[in-house]
Protein backbone atom coordinates (compact mmCIF):
# COMPACT_ATOMS: atom_id res chain seq x y z
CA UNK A 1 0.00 0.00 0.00
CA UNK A 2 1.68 2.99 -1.23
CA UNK A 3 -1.31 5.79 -0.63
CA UNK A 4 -2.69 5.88 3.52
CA UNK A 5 -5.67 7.71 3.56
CA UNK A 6 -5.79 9.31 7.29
CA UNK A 7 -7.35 7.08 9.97
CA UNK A 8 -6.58 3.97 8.48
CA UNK A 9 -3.32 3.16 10.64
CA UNK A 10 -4.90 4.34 13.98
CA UNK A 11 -4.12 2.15 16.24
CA UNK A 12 -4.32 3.51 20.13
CA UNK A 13 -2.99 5.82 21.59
CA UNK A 14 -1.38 6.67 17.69
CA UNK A 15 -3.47 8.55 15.22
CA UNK A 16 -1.13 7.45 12.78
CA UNK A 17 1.31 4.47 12.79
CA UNK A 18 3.80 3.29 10.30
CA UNK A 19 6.71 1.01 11.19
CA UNK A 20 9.14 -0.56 8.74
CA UNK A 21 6.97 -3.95 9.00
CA UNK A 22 3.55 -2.21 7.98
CA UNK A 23 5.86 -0.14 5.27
CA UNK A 24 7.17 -3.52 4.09
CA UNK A 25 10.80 -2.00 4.40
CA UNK A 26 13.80 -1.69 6.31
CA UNK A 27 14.02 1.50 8.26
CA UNK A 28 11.18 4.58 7.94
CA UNK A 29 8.46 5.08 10.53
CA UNK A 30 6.20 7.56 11.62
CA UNK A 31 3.87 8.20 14.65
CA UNK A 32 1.36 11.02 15.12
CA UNK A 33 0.14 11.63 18.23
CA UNK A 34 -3.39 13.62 19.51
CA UNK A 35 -2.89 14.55 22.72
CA UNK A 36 -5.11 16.79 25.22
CA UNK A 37 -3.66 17.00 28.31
CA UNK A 38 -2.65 13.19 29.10
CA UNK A 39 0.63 11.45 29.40
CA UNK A 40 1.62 9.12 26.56
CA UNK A 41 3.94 6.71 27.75
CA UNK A 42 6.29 4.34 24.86
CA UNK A 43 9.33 2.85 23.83
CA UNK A 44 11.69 3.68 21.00
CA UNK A 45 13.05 0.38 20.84
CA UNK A 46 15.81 -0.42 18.09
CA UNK A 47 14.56 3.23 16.38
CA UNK A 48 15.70 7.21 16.86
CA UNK A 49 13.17 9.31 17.10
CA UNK A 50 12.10 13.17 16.97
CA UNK A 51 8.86 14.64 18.64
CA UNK A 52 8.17 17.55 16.40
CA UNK A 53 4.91 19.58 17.12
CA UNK A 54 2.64 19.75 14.34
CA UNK A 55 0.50 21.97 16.70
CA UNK A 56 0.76 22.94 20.66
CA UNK A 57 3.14 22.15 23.30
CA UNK A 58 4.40 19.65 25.19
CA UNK A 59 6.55 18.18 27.44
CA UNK A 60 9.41 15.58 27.12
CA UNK A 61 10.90 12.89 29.73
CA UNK A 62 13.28 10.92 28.29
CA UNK A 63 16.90 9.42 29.94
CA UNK A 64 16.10 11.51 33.28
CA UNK A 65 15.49 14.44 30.72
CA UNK A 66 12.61 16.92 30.78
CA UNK A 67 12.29 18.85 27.81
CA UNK A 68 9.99 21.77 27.20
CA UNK A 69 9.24 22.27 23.35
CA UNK A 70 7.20 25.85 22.69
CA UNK A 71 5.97 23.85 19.45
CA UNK A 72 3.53 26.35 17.23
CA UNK A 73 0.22 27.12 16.46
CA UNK A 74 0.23 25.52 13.08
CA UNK A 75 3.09 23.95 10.87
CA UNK A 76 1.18 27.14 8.59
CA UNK A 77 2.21 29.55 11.40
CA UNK A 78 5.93 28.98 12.54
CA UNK A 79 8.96 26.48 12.32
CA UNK A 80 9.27 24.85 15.87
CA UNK A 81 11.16 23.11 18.23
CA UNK A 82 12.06 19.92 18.56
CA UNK A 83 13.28 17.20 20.53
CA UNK A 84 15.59 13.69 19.72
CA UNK A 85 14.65 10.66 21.29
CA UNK A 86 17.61 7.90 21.16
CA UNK A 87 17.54 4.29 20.83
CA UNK A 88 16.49 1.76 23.98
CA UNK A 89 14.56 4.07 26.36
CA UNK A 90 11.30 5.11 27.37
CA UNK A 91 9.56 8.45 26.89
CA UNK A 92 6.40 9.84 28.18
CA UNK A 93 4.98 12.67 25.85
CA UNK A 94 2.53 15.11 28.10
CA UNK A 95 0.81 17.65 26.34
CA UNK A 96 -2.00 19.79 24.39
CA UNK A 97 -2.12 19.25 20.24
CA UNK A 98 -0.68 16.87 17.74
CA UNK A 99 2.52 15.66 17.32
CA UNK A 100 4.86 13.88 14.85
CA UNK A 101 7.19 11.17 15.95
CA UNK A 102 9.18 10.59 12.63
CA UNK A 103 11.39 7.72 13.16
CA UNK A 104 14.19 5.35 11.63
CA UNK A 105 15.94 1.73 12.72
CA UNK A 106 19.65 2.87 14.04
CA UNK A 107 22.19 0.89 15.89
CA UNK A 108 24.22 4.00 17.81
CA UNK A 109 23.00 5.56 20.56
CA UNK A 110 23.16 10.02 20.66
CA UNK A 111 21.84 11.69 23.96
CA UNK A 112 18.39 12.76 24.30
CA UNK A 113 18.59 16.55 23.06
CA UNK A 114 16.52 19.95 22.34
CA UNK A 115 16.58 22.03 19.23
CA UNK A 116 15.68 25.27 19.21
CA UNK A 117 13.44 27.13 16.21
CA UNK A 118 16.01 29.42 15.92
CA UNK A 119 18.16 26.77 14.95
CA UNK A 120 16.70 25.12 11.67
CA UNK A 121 17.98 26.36 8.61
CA UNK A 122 14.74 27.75 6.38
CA UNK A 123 15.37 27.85 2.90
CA UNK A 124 13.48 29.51 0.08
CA UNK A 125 13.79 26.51 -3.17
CA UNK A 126 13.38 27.11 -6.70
CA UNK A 127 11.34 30.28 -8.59
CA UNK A 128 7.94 30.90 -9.98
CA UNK A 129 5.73 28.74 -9.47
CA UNK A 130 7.86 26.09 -8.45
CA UNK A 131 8.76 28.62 -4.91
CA UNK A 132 8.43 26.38 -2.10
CA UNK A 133 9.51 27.07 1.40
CA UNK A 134 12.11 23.80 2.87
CA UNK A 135 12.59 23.83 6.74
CA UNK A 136 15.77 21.58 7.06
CA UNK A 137 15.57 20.66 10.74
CA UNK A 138 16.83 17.71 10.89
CA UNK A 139 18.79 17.42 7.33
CA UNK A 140 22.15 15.43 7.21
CA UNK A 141 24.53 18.97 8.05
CA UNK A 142 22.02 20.52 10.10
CA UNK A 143 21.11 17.75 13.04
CA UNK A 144 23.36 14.98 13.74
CA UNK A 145 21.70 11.25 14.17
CA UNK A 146 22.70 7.61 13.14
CA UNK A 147 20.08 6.91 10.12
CA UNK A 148 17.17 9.64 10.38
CA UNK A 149 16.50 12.25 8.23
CA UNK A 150 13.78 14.55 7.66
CA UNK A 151 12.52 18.07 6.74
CA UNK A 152 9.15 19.79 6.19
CA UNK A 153 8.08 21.59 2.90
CA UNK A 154 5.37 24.18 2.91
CA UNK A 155 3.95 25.28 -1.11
CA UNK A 156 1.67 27.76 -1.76
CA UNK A 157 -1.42 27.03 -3.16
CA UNK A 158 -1.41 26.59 -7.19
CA UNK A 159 2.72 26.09 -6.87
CA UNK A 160 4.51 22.21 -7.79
CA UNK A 161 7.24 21.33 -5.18
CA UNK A 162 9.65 17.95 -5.02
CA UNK A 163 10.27 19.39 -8.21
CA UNK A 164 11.63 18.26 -10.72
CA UNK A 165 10.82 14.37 -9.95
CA UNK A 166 13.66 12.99 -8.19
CA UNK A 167 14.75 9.53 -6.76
CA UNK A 168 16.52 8.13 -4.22
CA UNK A 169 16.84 4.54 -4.77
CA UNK A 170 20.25 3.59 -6.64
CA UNK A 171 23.59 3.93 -5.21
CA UNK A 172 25.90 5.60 -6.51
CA UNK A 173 28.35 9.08 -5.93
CA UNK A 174 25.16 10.98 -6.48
CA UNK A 175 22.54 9.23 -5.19
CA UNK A 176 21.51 7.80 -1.93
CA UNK A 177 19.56 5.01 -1.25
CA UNK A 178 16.38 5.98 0.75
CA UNK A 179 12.79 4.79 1.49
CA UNK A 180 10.58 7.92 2.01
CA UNK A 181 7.56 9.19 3.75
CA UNK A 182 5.35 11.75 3.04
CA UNK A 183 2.88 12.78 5.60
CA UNK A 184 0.45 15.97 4.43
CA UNK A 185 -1.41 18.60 6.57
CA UNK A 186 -3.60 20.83 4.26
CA UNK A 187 -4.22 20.74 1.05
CA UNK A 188 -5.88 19.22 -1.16
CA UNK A 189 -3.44 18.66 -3.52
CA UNK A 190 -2.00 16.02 -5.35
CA UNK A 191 1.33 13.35 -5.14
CA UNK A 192 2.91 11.94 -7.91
CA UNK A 193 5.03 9.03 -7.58
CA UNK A 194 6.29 6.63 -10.75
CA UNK A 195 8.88 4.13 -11.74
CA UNK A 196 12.54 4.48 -12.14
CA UNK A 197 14.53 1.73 -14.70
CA UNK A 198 13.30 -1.53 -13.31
CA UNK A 199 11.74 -0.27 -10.77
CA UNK A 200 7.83 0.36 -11.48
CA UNK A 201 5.34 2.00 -9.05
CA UNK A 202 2.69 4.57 -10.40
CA UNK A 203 0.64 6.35 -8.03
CA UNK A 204 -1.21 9.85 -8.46
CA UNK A 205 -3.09 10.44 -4.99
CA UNK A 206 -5.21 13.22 -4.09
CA UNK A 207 -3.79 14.26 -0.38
CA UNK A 208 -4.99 16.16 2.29
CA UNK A 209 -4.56 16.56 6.32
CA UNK A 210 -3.34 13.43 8.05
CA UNK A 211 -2.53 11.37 4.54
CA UNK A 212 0.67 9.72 3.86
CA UNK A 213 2.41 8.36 0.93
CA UNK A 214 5.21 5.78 0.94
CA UNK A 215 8.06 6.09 -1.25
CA UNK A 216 10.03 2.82 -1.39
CA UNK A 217 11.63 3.36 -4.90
CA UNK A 218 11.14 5.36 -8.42
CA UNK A 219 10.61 9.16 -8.88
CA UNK A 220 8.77 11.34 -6.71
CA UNK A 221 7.13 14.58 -7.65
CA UNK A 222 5.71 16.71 -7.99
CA UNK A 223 3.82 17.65 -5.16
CA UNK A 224 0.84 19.92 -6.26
CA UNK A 225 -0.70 22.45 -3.90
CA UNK A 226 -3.89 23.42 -5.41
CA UNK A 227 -4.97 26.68 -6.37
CA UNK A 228 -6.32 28.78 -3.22
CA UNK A 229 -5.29 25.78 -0.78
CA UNK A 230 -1.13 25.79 0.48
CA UNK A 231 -0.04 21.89 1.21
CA UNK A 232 2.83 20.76 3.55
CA UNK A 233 3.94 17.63 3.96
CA UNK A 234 6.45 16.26 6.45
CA UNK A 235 9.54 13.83 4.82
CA UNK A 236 10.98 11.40 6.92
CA UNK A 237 13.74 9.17 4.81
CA UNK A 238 16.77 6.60 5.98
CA UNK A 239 18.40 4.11 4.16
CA UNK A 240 21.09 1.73 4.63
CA UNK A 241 24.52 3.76 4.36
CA UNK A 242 26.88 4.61 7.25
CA UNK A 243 26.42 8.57 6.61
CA UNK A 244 23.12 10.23 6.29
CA UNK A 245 22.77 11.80 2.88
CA UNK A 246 19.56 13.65 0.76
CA UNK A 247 21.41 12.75 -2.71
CA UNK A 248 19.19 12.24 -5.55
CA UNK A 249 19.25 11.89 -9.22
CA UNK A 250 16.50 13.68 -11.23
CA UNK A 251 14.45 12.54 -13.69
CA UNK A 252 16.68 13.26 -17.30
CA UNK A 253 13.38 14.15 -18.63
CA UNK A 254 12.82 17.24 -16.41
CA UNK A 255 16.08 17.48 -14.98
CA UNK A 256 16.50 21.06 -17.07
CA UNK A 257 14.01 22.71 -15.03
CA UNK A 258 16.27 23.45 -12.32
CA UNK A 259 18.60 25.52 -14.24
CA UNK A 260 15.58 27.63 -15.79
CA UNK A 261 14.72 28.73 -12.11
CA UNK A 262 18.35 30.66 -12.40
CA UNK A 263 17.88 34.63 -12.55
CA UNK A 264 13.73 34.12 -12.18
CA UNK A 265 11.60 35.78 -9.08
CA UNK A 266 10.54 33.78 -6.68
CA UNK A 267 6.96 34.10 -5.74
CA UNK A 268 6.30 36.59 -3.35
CA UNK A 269 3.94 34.43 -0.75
CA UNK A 270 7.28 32.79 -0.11
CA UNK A 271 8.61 32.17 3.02
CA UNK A 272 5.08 31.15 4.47
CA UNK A 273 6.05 31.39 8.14
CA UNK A 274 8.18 33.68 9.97
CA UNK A 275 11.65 32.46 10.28
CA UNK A 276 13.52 32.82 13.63
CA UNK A 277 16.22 34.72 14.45
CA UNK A 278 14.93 36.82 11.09
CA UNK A 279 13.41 40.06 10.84
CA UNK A 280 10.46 40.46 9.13
């Protein structure tokens, strides 16, 4: 199953649940949580984790750690804070909104640890209306972990991001071998996904708030926010190599498009959220 419509991995006390078995892969998960008020109480187990605040706040306790994350309103109103969960211990979550628990199969063990907001590099991708706003909080040179990777996009409505189609699933000194998940909060808008050489897949999903779609080979993209509605989705990759890497190979097809963006505008809407540390 490569398109999760929401609600159909709930499984208590997760809104959303998707481990490497129920991927039918090696190393990706994902957990969102709903919480109001209450203490959730789990294990990582043999997987890293990150509790990233898709709305609200919460608290942390993890290792004999309490964290405090700020979190946001919205992931439409502000990049947030976030905390790492290592390998082999148990957390307990208390809090007020929803939270993401993207996750990955590692073998080393890093400290429990906070990042700030202020910390998470923001950048403004591509021009026209392929402008799409990339918060790299946990990218390979921006937040050190064994096998986890994972960033958030946010695209204005009637703008094409993971653009052009790009794969991760051959290695090589440019590419990376990675499963991928996309989890969307918005929308509607649409996901392409299709076959790389001898690899086939073809999925076109309509996606909105709380969907997902898995990415265990081919080319991805684009992402389509439709016209009056933005789209975000939350990526969450890993793959088998000793250091974490994003590289990718485009699509030879549509690979030019990147070098047309060169010397164009970018669209104006873009950056949706304030970033910190940045005046306005």
């Amino acid at each position: 199953m490569t398109y999760i419509a929401a609600g159909t991995t709930a499984q208590s006390p997760w809104a959303l649940r998707i481990t490497p078995e129920t991927a039918g892969w090696t190393y990706c998960g994902l957990r969102v949580a709903t919480l109001s008020g209450e203490t959730l109480e789990f294990e990582t187990g043999g997987e890293e984790m990150l509790v990233l605040p898709l709305s609200g706040s919460c608290m942390v306790e993890c290792d004999g750690v309490r964290l405090a994350l700020d979190g946001r309103e919205s992931v439409f109103a502000s990049v947030t804070d976030f905390a790492y969960l290592p390998i082999g211990t148990t957390v307990r979550l208390t809090g007020e909104g929803r939270f993401a628990l993207p996750s990955a199969r590692a073998t080393r063990r890093f400290p429990v640890r906070y990042a700030p907001a202020d910390g998470v590099p923001v950048e403004v991708r591509g021009a026209g209306q392929s402008t799409r706003q990339v918060n790299n909080f946990c990218a390979p040179d921006a937040f050190e972990c064994d096998k986890l990777v994972a960033v958030e996009v946010l695209t204005p409505g009637g703008n094409w991001s993971s653009y052009p189609p790009h794969k991760h699933d051959s290695e090589s000194a440019t590419e990376a071998v990675l499963e991928e998940i996309y989890y969307f909060e918005g929308g509607p808008g649409y996901q392409r996904v299709y076959g790389s050489p001898g690899k086939p897949i073809d999925v076109l999903a309509e996606v909105s708030c709380g969907d997902v779609v898995l990415v265990p080979h081919g080319y991805h993209g684009p992402s389509m926010a439709a016209p009056g509605y933005d789209l975000y989705y939350l990526n969450v990759l890993a793959g088998p190599a000793e250091k974490r890497s994003m590289a990718f190979c485009d699509d030879p097809r549509h690979a030019w498009v990147r070098s047309s963006w060169e010397g164009r505008p970018t669209d104006p809407r873009v950056p949706m959220t304030p970033i910190p540390g940045r005046r306005p």
